[in-house]
Protein backbone atom coordinates (compact mmCIF):
# COMPACT_ATOMS: atom_id res chain seq x y z
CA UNK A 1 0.00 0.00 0.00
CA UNK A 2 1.29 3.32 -1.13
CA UNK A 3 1.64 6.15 1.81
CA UNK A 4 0.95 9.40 1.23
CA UNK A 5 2.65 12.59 2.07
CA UNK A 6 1.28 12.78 5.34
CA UNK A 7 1.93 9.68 6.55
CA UNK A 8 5.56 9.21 6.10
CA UNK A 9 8.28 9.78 8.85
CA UNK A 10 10.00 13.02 7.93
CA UNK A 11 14.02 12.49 8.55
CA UNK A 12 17.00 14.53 7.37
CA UNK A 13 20.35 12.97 6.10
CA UNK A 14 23.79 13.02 6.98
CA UNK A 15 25.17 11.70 3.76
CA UNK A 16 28.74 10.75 4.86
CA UNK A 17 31.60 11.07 1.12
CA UNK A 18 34.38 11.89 2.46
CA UNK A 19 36.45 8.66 3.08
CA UNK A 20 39.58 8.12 0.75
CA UNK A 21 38.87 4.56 0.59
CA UNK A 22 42.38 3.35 0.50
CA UNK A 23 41.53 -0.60 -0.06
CA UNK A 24 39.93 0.35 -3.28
CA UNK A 25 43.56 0.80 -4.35
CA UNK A 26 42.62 3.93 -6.61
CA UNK A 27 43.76 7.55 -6.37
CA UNK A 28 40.08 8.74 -6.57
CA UNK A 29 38.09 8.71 -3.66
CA UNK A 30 35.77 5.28 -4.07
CA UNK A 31 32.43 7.53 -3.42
CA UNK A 32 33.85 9.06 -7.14
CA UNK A 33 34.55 6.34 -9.58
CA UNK A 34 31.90 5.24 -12.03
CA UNK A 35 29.59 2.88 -11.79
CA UNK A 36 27.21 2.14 -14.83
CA UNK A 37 28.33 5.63 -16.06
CA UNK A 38 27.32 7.55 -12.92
CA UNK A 39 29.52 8.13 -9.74
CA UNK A 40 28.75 6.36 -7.00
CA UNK A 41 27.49 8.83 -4.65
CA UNK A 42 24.75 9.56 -6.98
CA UNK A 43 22.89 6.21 -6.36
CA UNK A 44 21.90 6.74 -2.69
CA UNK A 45 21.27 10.26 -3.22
CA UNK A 46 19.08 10.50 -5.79
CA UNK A 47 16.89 8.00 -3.79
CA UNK A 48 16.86 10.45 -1.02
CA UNK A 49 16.37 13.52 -3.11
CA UNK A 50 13.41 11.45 -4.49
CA UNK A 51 11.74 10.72 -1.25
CA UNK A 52 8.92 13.51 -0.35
CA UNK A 53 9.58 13.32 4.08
CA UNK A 54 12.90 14.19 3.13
CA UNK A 55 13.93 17.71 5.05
CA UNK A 56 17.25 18.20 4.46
CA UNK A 57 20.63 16.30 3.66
CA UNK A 58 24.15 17.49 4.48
CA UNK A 59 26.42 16.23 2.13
CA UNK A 60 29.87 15.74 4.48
CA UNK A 61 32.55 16.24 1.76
CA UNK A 62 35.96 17.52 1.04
CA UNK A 63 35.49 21.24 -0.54
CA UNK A 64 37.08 20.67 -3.95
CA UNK A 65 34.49 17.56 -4.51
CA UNK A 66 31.42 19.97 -3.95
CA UNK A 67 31.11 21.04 -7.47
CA UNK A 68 30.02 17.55 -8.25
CA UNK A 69 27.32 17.01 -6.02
CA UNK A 70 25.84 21.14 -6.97
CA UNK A 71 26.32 20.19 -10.79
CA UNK A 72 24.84 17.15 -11.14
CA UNK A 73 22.09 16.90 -7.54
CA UNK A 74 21.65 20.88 -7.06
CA UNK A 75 18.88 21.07 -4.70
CA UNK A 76 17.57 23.80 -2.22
CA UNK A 77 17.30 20.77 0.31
CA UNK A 78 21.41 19.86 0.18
CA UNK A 79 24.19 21.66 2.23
CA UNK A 80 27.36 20.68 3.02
CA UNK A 81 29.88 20.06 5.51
CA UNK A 82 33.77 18.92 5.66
CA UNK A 83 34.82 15.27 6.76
CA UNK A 84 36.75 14.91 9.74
CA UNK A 85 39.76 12.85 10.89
CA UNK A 86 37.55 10.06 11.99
CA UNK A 87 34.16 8.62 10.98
CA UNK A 88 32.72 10.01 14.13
CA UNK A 89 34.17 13.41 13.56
CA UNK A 90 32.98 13.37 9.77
CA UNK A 91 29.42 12.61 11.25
CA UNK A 92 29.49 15.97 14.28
CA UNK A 93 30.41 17.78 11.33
CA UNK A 94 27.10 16.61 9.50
CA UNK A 95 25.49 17.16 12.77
CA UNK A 96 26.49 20.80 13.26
CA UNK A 97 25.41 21.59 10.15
CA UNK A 98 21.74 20.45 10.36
CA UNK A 99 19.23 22.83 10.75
CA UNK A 100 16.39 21.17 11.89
CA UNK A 101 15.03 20.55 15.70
CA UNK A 102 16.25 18.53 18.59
CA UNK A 103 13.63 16.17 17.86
CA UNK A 104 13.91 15.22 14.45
CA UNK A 105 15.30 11.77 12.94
CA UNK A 106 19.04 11.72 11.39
CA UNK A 107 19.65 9.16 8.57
CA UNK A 108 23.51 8.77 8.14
CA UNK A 109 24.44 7.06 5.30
CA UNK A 110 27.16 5.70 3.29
CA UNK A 111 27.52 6.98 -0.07
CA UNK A 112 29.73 3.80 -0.70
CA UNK A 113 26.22 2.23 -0.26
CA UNK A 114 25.10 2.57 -3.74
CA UNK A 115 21.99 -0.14 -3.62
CA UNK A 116 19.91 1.08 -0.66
CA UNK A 117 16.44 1.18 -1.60
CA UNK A 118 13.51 3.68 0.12
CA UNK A 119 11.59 0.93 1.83
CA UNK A 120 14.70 -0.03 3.82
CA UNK A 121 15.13 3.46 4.74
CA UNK A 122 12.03 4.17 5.85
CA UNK A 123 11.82 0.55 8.17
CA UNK A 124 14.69 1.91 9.63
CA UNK A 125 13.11 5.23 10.20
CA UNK A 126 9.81 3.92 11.70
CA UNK A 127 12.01 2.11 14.02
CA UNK A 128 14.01 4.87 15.35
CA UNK A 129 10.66 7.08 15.52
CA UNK A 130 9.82 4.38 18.00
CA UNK A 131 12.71 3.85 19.86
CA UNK A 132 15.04 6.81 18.97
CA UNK A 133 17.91 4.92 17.58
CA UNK A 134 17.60 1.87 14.84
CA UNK A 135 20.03 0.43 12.28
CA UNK A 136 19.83 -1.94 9.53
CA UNK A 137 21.19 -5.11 9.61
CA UNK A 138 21.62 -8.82 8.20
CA UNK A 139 21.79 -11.84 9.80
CA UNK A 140 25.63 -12.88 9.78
CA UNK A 141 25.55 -16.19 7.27
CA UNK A 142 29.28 -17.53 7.92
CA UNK A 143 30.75 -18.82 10.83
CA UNK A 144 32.68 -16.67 13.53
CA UNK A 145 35.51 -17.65 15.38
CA UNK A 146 37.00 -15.38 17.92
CA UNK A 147 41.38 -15.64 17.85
CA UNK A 148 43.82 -14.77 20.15
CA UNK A 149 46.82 -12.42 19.58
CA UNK A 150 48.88 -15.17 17.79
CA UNK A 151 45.85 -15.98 16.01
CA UNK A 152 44.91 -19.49 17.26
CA UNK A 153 41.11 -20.05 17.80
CA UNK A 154 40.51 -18.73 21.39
CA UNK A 155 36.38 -19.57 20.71
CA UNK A 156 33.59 -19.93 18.32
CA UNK A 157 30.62 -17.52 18.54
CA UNK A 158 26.92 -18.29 18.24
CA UNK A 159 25.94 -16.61 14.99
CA UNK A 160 22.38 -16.68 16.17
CA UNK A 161 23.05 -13.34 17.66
CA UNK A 162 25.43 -11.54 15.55
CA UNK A 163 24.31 -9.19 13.14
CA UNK A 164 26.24 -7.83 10.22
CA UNK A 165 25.83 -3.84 10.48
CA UNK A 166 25.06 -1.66 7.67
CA UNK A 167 23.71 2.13 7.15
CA UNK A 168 21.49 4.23 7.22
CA UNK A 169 21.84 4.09 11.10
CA UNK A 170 19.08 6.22 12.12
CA UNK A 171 19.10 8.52 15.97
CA UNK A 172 17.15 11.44 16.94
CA UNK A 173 18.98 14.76 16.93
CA UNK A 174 18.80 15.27 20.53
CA UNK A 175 19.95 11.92 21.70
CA UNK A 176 22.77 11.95 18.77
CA UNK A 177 23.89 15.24 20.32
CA UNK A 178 24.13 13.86 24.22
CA UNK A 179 25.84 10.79 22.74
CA UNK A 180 28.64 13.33 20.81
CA UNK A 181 28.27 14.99 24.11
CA UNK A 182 29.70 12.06 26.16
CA UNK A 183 31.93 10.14 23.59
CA UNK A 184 33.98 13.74 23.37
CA UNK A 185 33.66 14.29 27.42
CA UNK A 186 35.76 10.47 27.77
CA UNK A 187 37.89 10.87 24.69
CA UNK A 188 36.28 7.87 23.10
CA UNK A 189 36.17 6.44 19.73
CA UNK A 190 33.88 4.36 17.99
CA UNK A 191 33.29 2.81 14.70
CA UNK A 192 29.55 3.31 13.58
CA UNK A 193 27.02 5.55 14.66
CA UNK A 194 24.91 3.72 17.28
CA UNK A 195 27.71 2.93 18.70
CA UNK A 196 27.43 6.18 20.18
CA UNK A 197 24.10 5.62 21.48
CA UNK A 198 25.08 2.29 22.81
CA UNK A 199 27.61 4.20 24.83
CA UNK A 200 24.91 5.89 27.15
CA UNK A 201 22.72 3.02 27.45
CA UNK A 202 20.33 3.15 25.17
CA UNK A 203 18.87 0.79 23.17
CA UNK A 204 19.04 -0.03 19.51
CA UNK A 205 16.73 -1.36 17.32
CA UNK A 206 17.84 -3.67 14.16
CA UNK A 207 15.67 -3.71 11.41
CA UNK A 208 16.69 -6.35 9.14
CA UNK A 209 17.81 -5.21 5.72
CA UNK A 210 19.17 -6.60 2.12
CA UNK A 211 22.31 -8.31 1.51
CA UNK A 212 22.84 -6.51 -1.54
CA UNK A 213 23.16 -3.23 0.86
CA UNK A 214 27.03 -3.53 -0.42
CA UNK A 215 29.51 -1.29 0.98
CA UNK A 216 32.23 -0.40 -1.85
CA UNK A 217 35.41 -1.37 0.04
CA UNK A 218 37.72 -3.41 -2.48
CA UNK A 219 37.87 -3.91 -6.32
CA UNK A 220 36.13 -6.75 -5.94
CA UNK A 221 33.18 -5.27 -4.58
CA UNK A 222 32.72 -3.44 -7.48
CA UNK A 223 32.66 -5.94 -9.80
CA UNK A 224 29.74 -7.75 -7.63
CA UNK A 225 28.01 -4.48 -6.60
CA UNK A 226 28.01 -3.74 -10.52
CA UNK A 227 26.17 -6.74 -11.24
CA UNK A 228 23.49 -6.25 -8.55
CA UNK A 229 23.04 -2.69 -10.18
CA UNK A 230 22.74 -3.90 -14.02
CA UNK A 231 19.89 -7.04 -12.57
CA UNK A 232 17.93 -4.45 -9.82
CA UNK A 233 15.53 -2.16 -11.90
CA UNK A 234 14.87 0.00 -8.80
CA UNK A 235 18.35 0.95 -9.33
CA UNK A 236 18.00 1.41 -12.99
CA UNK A 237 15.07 4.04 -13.06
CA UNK A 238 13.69 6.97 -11.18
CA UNK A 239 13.64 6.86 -7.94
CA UNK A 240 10.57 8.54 -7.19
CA UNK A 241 8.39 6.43 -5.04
């Protein structure tokens, strides 16, 4: 059943493109290269230009890759802001720039996510309207084993419970602010954005998403996210839903 205007979550985005991506073992940022004749980053956004509870989206990138993203995406909803050292320091830079209320839900996203679709970001959405912090995940399909220092098998975990972690990771405003708020108070660092949340206690809802959620990491991802692209026609035509 198709929602209308009025019923749909609004969010805002923190659309993170300013990793160098170093295991893609190419001089231009991975968020950059081409990808059926587009650059990556263009996947992902135009699905969240294209959704109407859309607010705003901060575009965290480095200032001489700006041009890109106003020629190609210009919209009155997109502003940007400059990547930080860290992941976490790329995402308070996002958050600073926002210019919506305390209350209102923040999408962070990849844009080395190319094949994210609108229904998983809006599951994930509904979620963290609910419980103020939710993240997509899928169920982890191989088997885990936990090493030592000299890498010998110190145990093998139940993969019942472990969840492979993708984005958008979605947190209210006001709790993602306390969360900066403590993480920088205790000089801590963390690797994904409800990680933060996790931090004060809070819990975190995982809504269960796609394995073809790919994050562009190595060449070979490419070459299998390429293929999900040419076979998916969501990905192939307008993303207006």
């Amino acid at each position: 059943m198709r929602l209308t205007d009025s019923q749909l979550t609004p969010f805002s985005v923190i659309l993170l493109a300013g990793g160098m991506g170093a295991r893609m073992l190419s001089p231009l940022p991975k968020q950059y290269l081409q990808l059926q004749d587009r650059p990556v980053f263009s996947y992902s956004l135009d699905i969240f230009l294209s959704m109407p509870e859309l607010r705003e989206i901060v575009i965290v990138c480095e200032e001489a890759y700006e041009p890109l993203f106003q020629k190609s995406h210009f919209n009155e909803k997109m502003h940007f802001a400059r990547p930080g050292k860290r992941r976490q320091d790329s995402v308070y830079s996002g958050l600073l720039a926002l210019r919506e209320n305390e209350e209102q839900l923040i999408c962070v996203h990849d844009s080395a996510r190319p094949a994210i679709d609108p229904t998983l970001i809006r599951r994930t959405v509904e979620a963290a309207d609910l419980w103020d912090a939710a993240v997509l995940g899928v169920p982890v399909k191989s088997t885990i084993k936990q090493c030592n220092e000299q890498q010998f098998v110190s145990q093998t975990l139940d993969r019942t419970y472990l969840w492979e972690i993708q984005t958008p990771q979605v947190i209210r405003k006001g709790l993602l602010t306390k969360a900066f708020d403590f993480v920088h108070a205790n000089n801590l660092t963390v690797t994904d954005d409800v990680s933060l949340v996790e931090l004060l206690g809070k819990p975190v809802k995982i809504v269960e998403g796609s394995y073809k959620n790919v994050k562009l990491t190595t060449p070979e991802d490419m070459i299998l996210i390429q293929q999900l692209i040419k076979n998916d026609d969501l990905l192939q035509i307008d993303h207006c839903v």
